[in-house]
Structure formats: structure tokens, C-alpha cells
C-alpha atoms as a PDB file:
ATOM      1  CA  UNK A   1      91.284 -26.537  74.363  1.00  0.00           C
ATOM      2  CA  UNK A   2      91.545 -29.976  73.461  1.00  0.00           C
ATOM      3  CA  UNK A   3      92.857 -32.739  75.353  1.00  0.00           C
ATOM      4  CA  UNK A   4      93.571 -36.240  73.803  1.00  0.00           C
ATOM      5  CA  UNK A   5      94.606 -39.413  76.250  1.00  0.00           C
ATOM      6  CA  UNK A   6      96.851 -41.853  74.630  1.00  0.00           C
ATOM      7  CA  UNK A   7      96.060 -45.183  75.527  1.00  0.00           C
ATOM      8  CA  UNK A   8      98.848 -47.861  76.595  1.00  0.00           C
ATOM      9  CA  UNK A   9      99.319 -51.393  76.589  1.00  0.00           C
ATOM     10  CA  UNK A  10      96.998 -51.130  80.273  1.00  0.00           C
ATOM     11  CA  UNK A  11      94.989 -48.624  79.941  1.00  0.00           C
ATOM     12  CA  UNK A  12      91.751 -49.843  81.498  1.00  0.00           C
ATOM     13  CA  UNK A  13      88.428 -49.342  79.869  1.00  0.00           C
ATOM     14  CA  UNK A  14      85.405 -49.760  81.323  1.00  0.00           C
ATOM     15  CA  UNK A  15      82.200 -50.513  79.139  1.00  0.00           C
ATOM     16  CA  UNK A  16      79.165 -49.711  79.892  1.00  0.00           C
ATOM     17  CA  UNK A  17      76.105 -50.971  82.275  1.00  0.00           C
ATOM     18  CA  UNK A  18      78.882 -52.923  84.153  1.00  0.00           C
ATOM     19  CA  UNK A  19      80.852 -54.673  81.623  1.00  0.00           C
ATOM     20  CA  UNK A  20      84.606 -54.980  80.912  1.00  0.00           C
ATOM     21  CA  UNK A  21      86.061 -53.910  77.467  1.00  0.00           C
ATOM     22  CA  UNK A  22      88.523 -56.451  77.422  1.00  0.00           C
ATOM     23  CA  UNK A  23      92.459 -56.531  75.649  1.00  0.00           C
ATOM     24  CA  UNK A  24      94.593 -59.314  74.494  1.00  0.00           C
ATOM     25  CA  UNK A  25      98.291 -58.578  75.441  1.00  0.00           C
ATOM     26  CA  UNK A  26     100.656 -57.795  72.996  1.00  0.00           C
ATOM     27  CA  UNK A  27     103.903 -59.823  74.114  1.00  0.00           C
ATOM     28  CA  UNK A  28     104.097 -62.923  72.084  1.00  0.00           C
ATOM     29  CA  UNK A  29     100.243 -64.317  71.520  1.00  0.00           C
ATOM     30  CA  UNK A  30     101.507 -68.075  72.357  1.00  0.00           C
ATOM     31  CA  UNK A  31     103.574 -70.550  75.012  1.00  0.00           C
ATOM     32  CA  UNK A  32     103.072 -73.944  75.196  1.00  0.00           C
ATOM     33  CA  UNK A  33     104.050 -75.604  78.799  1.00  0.00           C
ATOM     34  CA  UNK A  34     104.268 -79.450  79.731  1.00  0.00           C
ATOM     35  CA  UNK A  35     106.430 -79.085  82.936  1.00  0.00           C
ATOM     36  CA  UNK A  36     105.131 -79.589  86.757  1.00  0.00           C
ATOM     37  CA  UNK A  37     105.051 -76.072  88.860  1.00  0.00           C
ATOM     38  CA  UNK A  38     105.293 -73.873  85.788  1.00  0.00           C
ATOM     39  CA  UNK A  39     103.519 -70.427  85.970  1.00  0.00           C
ATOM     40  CA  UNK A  40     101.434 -69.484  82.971  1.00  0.00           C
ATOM     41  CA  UNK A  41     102.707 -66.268  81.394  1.00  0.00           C
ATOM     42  CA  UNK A  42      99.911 -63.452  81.622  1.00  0.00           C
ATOM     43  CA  UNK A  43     101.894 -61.570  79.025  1.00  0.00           C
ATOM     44  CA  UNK A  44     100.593 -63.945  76.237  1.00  0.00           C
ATOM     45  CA  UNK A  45      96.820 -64.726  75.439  1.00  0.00           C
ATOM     46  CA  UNK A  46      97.398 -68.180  74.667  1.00  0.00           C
ATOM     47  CA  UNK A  47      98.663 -71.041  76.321  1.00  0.00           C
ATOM     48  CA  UNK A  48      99.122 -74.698  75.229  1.00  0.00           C
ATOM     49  CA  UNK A  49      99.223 -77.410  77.537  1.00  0.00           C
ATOM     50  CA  UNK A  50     101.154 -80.931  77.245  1.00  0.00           C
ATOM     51  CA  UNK A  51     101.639 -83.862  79.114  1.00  0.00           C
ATOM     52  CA  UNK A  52     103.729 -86.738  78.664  1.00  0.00           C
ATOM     53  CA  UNK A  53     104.562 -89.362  81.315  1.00  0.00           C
ATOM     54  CA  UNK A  54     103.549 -87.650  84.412  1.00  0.00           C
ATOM     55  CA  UNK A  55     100.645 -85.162  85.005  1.00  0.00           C
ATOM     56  CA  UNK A  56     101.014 -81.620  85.522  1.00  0.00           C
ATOM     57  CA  UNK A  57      99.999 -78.774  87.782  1.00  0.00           C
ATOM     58  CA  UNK A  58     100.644 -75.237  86.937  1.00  0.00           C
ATOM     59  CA  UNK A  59      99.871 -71.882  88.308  1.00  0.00           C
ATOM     60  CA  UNK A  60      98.006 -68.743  86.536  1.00  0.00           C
ATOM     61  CA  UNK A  61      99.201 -65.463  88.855  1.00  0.00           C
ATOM     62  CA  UNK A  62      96.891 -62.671  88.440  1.00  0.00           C
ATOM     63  CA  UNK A  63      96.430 -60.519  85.692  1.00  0.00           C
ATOM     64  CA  UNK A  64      98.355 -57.224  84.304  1.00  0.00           C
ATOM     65  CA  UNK A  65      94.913 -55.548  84.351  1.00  0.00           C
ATOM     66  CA  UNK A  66      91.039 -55.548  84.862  1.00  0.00           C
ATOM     67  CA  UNK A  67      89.773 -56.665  81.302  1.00  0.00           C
ATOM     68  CA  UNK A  68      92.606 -58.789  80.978  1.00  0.00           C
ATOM     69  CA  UNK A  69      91.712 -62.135  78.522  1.00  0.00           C
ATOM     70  CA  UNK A  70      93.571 -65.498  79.163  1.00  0.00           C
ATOM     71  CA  UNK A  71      92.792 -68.836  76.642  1.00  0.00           C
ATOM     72  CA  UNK A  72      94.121 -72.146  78.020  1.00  0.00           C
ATOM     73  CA  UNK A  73      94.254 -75.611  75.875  1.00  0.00           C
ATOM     74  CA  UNK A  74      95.110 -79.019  76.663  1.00  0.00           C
ATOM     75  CA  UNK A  75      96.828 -80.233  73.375  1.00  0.00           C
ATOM     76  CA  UNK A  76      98.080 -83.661  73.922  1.00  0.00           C
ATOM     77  CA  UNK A  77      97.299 -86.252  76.938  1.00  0.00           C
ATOM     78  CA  UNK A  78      99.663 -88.843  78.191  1.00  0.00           C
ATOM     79  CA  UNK A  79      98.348 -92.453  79.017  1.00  0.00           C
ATOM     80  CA  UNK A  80      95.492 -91.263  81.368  1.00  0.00           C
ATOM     81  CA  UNK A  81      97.609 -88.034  82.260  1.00  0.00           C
ATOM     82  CA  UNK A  82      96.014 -84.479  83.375  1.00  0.00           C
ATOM     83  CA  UNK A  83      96.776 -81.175  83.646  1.00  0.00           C
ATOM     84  CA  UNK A  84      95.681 -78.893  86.613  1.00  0.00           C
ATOM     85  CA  UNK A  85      95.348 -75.432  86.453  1.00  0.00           C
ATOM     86  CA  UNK A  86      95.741 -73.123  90.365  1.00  0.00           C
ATOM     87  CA  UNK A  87      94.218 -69.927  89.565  1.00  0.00           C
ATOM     88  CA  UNK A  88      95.315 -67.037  91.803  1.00  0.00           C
ATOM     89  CA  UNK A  89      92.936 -65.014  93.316  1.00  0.00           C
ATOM     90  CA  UNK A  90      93.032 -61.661  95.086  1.00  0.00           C
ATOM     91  CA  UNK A  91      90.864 -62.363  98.091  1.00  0.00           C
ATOM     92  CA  UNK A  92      92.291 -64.556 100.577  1.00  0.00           C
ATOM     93  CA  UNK A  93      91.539 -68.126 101.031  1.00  0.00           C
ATOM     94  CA  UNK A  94      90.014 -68.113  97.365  1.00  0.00           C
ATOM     95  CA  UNK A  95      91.608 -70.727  95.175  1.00  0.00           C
ATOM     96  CA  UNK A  96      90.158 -71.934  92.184  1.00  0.00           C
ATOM     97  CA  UNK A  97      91.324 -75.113  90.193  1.00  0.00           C
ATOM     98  CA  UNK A  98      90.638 -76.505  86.551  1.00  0.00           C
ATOM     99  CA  UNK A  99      91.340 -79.830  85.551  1.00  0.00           C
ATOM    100  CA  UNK A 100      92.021 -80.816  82.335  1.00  0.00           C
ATOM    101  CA  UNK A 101      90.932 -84.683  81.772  1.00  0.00           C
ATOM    102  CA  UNK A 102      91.380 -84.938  77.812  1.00  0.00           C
ATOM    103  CA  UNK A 103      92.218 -83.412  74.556  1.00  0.00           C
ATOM    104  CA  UNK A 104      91.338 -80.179  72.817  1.00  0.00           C
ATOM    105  CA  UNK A 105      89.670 -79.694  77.070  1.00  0.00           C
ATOM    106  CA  UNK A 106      89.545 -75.110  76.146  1.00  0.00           C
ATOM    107  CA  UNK A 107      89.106 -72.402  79.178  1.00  0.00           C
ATOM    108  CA  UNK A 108      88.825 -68.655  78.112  1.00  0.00           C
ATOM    109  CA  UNK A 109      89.470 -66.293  81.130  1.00  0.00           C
ATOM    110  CA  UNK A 110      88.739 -62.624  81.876  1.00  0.00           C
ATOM    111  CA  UNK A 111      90.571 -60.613  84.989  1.00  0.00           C
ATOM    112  CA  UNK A 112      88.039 -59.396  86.973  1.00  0.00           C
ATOM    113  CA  UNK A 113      90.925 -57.596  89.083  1.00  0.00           C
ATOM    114  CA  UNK A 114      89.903 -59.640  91.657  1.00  0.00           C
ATOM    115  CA  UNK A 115      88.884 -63.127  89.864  1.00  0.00           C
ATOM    116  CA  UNK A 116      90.254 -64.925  86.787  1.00  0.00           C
ATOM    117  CA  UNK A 117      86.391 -65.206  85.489  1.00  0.00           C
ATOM    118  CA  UNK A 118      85.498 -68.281  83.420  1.00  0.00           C
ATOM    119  CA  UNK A 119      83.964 -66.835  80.217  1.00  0.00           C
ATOM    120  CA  UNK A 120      83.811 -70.195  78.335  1.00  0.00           C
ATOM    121  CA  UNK A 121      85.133 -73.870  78.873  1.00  0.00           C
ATOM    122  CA  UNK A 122      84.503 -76.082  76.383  1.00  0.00           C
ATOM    123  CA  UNK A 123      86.268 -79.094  74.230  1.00  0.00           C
ATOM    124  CA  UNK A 124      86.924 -77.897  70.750  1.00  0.00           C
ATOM    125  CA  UNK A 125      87.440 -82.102  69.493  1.00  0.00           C
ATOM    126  CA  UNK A 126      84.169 -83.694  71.624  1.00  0.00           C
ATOM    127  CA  UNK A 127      81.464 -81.299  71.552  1.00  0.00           C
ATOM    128  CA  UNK A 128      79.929 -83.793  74.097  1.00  0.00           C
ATOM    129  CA  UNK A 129      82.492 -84.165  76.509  1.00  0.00           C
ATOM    130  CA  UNK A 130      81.870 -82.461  80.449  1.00  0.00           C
ATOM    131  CA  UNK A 131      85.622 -81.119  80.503  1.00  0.00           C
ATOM    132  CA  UNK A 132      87.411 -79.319  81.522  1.00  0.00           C
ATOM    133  CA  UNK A 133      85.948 -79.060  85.119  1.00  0.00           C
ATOM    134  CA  UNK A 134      86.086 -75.687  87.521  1.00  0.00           C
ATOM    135  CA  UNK A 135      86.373 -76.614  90.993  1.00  0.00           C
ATOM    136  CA  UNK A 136      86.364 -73.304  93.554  1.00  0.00           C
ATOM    137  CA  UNK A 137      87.201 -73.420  96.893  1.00  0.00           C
END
């Protein structure tokens, strides 16, 4: 007797010697946000970030499972303008921020199912520039 185990949308799989397999979810790949207090959807992978006259702070809840990858991109600054990112945490008291200071500033996330994990920040125009920068708390 066989049995076969169809996998879902979040079905976790765990690798091996401690790693995550990760997954990109499936509902709509993109949003692009450029208003105060907005929540980052965790049902996309990517998210584009604008400012304009004012800067922005905006909230990433946790994810829909462990594995779970998040990117995050700063796409166009207003005059000295930046976008803050509150990243939820399950463990109380944890808060984690990320500030974006200037264009093409790049974060890619993993759920740790406890954590949103930095995997890589980086600025895809200035390979020289320091941003964006992690601040935990």
C-alpha cells in the first residue's frame, strides 16, 4: 500500500541539516504601497515601495508559514523622504525596523515562524551604498 501526500499552497517542508525549503506565494507576485500605516500583504512575494511628499512607515505582520519568502524595494524617494519598515515578530517585546534611506534600497525576507529573517539587503542602483539599515530592538 501506497500512500501519496498532496502538497498545498502551506505545506511546510523542512530541508535538511536545519534549513528551510522555502515557497513564494501564489496570490498575485506584486503590490506597490506609498501610503503611511499600510500593512504589507504576505500573500504576494513582492512589494514596491514609494514615497512622495511625506515619509512612510508600514507594517509586515507575520508570515502564512515557516519557509515563507518576502522581497521589499524602495522604488522612488521624495525630496529626502524614507520609508520604514515594523516587522512583526512572534516573541514579545521583539520589534525589528528597516529603514529605507534611498533608491533601488532591496530586503529579501524568510519566516522563520518566529522571525522575519534578513536573507539579503542590498541596493540594486549603488552597489556601494550602506542601505537599507536593520535596526532590532
Amino acid at each position: 500500500m501506497s500512500f501519496k501526500k498532496t502538497l498545498s499552497l502551506y505545506t511546510s517542508v523542512p530541508g535538511s541539516a536545519g534549513t528551510l525549503a522555502s515557497f513564494y506565494p501564489t496570490n498575485g507576485m506584486q503590490e506597490s504601497l506609498c501610503d503611511d500605516g499600510s500593512y504589507i500583504s504576505v500573500s504576494c512575494y513582492h512589494t514596491k515601495l514609494y514615497t512622495t511628499t511625506e515619509s512612510i512607515t508600514v507594517h509586515l505582520e507575520k508570515g502564512l508559514q515557516v519557509g515563507q519568502l518576502k522581497k521589499i524595494t524602495f522604488c522612488y524617494k521624495g525630496d529626502n523622504k524614507t520609508a520604514t519598515i515594523n516587522l512583526t515578530s512572534n516573541w514579545l517585546g521583539t520589534v525589528s525596523h528597516v529603514m529605507f534611506y534611498n533608491e533601488g534600497d532591496q530586503l529579501s525576507l524568510i519566516w522563520t515562524g518566529g522571525v522575519w529573517s534578513v536573507l539579503e539587503s542590498l541596493n540594486i542602483v549603488n552597489l556601494q551604498s550602506q542601505t537599507p539599515v536593520i535596526y532590532n530592538y
